[in-house]
PDB file of N, CA and C in Angstrom:
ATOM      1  N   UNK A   1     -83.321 -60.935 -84.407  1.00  0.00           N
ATOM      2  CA  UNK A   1     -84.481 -60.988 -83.531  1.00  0.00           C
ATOM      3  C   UNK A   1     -84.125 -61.603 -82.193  1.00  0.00           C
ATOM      4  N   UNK A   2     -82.972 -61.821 -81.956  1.00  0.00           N
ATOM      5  CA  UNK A   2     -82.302 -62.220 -80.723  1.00  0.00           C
ATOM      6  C   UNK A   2     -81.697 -60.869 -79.783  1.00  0.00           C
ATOM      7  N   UNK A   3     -80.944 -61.789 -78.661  1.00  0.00           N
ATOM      8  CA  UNK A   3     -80.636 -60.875 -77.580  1.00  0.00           C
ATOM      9  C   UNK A   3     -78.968 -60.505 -78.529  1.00  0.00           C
ATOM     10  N   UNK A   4     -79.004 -61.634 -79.121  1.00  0.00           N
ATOM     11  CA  UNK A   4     -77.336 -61.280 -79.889  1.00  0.00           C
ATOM     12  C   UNK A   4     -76.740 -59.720 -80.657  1.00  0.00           C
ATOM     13  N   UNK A   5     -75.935 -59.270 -80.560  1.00  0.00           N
ATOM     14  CA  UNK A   5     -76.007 -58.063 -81.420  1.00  0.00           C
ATOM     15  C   UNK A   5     -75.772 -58.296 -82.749  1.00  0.00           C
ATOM     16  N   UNK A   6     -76.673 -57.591 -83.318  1.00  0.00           N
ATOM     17  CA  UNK A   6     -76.621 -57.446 -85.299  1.00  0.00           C
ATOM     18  C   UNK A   6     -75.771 -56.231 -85.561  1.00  0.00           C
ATOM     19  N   UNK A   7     -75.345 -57.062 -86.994  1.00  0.00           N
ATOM     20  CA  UNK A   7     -74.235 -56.516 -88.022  1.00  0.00           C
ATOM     21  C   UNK A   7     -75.375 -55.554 -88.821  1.00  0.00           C
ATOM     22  N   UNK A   8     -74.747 -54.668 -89.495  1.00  0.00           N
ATOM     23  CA  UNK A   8     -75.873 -53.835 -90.278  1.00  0.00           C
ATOM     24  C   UNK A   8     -76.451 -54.534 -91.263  1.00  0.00           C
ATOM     25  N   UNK A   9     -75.283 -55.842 -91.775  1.00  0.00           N
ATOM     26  CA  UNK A   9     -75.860 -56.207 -92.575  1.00  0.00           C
ATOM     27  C   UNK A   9     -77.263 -57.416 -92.545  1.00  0.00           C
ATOM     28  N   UNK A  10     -76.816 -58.107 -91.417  1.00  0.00           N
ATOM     29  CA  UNK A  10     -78.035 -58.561 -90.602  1.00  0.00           C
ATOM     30  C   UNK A  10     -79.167 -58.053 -90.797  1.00  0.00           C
ATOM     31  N   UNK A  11     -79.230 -56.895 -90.059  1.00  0.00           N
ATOM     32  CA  UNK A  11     -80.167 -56.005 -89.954  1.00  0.00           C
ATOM     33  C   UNK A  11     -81.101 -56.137 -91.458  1.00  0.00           C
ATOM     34  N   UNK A  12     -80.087 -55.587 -92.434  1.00  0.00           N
ATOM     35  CA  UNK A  12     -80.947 -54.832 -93.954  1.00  0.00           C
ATOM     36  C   UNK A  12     -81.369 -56.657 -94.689  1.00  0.00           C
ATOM     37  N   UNK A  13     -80.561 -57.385 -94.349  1.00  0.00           N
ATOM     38  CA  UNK A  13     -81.411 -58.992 -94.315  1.00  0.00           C
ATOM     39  C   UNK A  13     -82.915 -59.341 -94.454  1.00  0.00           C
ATOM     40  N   UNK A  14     -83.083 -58.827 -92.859  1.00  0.00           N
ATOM     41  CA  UNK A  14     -83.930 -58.930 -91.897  1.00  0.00           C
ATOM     42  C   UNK A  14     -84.986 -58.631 -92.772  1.00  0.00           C
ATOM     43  N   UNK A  15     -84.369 -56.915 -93.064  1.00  0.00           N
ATOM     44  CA  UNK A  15     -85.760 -56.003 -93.347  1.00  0.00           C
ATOM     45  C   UNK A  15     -86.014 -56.813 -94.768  1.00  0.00           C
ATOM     46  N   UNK A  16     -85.258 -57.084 -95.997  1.00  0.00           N
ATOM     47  CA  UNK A  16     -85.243 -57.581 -97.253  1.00  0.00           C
ATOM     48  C   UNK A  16     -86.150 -58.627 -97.242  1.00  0.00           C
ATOM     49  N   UNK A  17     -85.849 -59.356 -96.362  1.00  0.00           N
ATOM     50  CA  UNK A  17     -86.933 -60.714 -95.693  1.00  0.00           C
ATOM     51  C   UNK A  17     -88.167 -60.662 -95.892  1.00  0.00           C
ATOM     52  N   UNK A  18     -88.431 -59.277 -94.442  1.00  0.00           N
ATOM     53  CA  UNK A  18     -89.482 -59.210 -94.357  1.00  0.00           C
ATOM     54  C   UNK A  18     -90.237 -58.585 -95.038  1.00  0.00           C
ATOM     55  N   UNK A  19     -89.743 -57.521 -95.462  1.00  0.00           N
ATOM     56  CA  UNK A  19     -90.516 -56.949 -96.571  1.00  0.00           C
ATOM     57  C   UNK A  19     -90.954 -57.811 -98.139  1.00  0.00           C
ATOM     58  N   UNK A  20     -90.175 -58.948 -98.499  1.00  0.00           N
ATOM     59  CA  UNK A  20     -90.550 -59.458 -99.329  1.00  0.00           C
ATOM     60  C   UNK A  20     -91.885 -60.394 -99.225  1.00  0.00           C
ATOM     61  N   UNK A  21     -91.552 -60.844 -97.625  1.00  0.00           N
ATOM     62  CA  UNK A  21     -92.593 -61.538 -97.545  1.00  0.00           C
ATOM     63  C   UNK A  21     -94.141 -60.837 -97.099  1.00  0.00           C
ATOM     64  N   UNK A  22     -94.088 -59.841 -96.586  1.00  0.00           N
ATOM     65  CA  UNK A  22     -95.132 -58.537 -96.488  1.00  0.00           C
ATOM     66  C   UNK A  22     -95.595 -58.536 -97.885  1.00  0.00           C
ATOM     67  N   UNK A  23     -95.027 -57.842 -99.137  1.00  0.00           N
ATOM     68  CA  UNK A  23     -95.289 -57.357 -99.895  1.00  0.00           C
ATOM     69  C   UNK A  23     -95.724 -58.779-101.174  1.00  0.00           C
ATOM     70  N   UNK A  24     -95.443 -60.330-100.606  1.00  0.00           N
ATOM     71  CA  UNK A  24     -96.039 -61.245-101.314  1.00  0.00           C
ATOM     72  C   UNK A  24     -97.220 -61.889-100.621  1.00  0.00           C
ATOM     73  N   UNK A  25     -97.725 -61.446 -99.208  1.00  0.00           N
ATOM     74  CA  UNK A  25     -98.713 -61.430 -98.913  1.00  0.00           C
ATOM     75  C   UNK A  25     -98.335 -63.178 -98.168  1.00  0.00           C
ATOM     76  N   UNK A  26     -97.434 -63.336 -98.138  1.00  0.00           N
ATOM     77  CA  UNK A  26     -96.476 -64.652 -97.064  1.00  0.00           C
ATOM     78  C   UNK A  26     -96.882 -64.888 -95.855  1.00  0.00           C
ATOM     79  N   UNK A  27     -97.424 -65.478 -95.304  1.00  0.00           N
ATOM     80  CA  UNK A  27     -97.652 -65.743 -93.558  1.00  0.00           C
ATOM     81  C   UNK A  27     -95.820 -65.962 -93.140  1.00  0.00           C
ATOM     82  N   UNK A  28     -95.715 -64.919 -92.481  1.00  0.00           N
ATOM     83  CA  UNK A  28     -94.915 -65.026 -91.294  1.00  0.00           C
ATOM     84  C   UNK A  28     -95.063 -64.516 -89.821  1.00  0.00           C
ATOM     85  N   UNK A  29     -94.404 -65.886 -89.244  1.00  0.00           N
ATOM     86  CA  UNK A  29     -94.397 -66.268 -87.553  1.00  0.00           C
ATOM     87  C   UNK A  29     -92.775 -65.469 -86.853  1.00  0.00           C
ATOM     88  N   UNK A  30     -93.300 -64.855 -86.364  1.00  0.00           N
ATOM     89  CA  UNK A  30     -91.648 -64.361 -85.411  1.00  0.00           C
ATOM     90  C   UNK A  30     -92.062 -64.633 -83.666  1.00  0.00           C
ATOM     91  N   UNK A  31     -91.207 -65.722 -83.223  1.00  0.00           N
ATOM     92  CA  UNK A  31     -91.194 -65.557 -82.023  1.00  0.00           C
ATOM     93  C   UNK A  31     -90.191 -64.801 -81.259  1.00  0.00           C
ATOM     94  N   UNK A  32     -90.344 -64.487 -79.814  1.00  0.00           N
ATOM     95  CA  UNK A  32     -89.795 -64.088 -79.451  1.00  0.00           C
ATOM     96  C   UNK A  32     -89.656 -64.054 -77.982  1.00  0.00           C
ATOM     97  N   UNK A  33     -88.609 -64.026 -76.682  1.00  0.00           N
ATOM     98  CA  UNK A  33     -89.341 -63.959 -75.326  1.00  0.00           C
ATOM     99  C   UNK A  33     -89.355 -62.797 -74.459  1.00  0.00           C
ATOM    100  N   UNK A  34     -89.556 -61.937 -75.436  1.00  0.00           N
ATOM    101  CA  UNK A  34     -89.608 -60.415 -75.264  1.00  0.00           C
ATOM    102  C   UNK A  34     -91.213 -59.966 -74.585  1.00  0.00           C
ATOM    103  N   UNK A  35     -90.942 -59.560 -73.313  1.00  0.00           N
ATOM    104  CA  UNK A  35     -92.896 -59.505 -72.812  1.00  0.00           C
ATOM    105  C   UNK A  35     -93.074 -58.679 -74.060  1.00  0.00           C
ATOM    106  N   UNK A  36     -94.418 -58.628 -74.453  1.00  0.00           N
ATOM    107  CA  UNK A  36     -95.346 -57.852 -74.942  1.00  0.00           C
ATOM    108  C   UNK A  36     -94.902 -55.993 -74.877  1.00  0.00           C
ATOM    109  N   UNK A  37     -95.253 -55.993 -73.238  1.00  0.00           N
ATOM    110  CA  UNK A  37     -95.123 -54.706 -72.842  1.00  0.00           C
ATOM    111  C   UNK A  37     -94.099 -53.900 -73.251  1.00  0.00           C
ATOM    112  N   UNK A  38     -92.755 -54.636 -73.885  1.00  0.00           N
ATOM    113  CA  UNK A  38     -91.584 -53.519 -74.100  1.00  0.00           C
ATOM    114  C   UNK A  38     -91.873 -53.324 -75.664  1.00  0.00           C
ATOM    115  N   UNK A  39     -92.977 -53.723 -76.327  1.00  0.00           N
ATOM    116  CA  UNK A  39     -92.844 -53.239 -77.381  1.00  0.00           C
ATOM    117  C   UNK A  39     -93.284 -51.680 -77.312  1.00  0.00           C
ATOM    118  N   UNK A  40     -94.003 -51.376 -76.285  1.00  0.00           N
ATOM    119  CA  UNK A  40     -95.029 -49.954 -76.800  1.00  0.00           C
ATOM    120  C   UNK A  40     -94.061 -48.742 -76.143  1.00  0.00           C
TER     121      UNK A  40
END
């Protein structure tokens, strides 16, 4: 979630993470200092 570059395995981490915590219904916070606008 940084400017750093990710390893693939990073990456499938990430998703393992988040999806666990999605799918247990987990409050998670991600910051970031990415404007808004480059998400869309």
């Amino acid at each position: 979630l940084g400017a750093q570059a990710s390893t693939p395995w990073v990456k499938e981490k990430l998703d393992q993470l988040l999806t666990h915590r999605f799918n247990s219904e987990l409050p998670t916070v991600i910051v970031t200092i990415t404007p808004s606008y480059s998400f869309r």
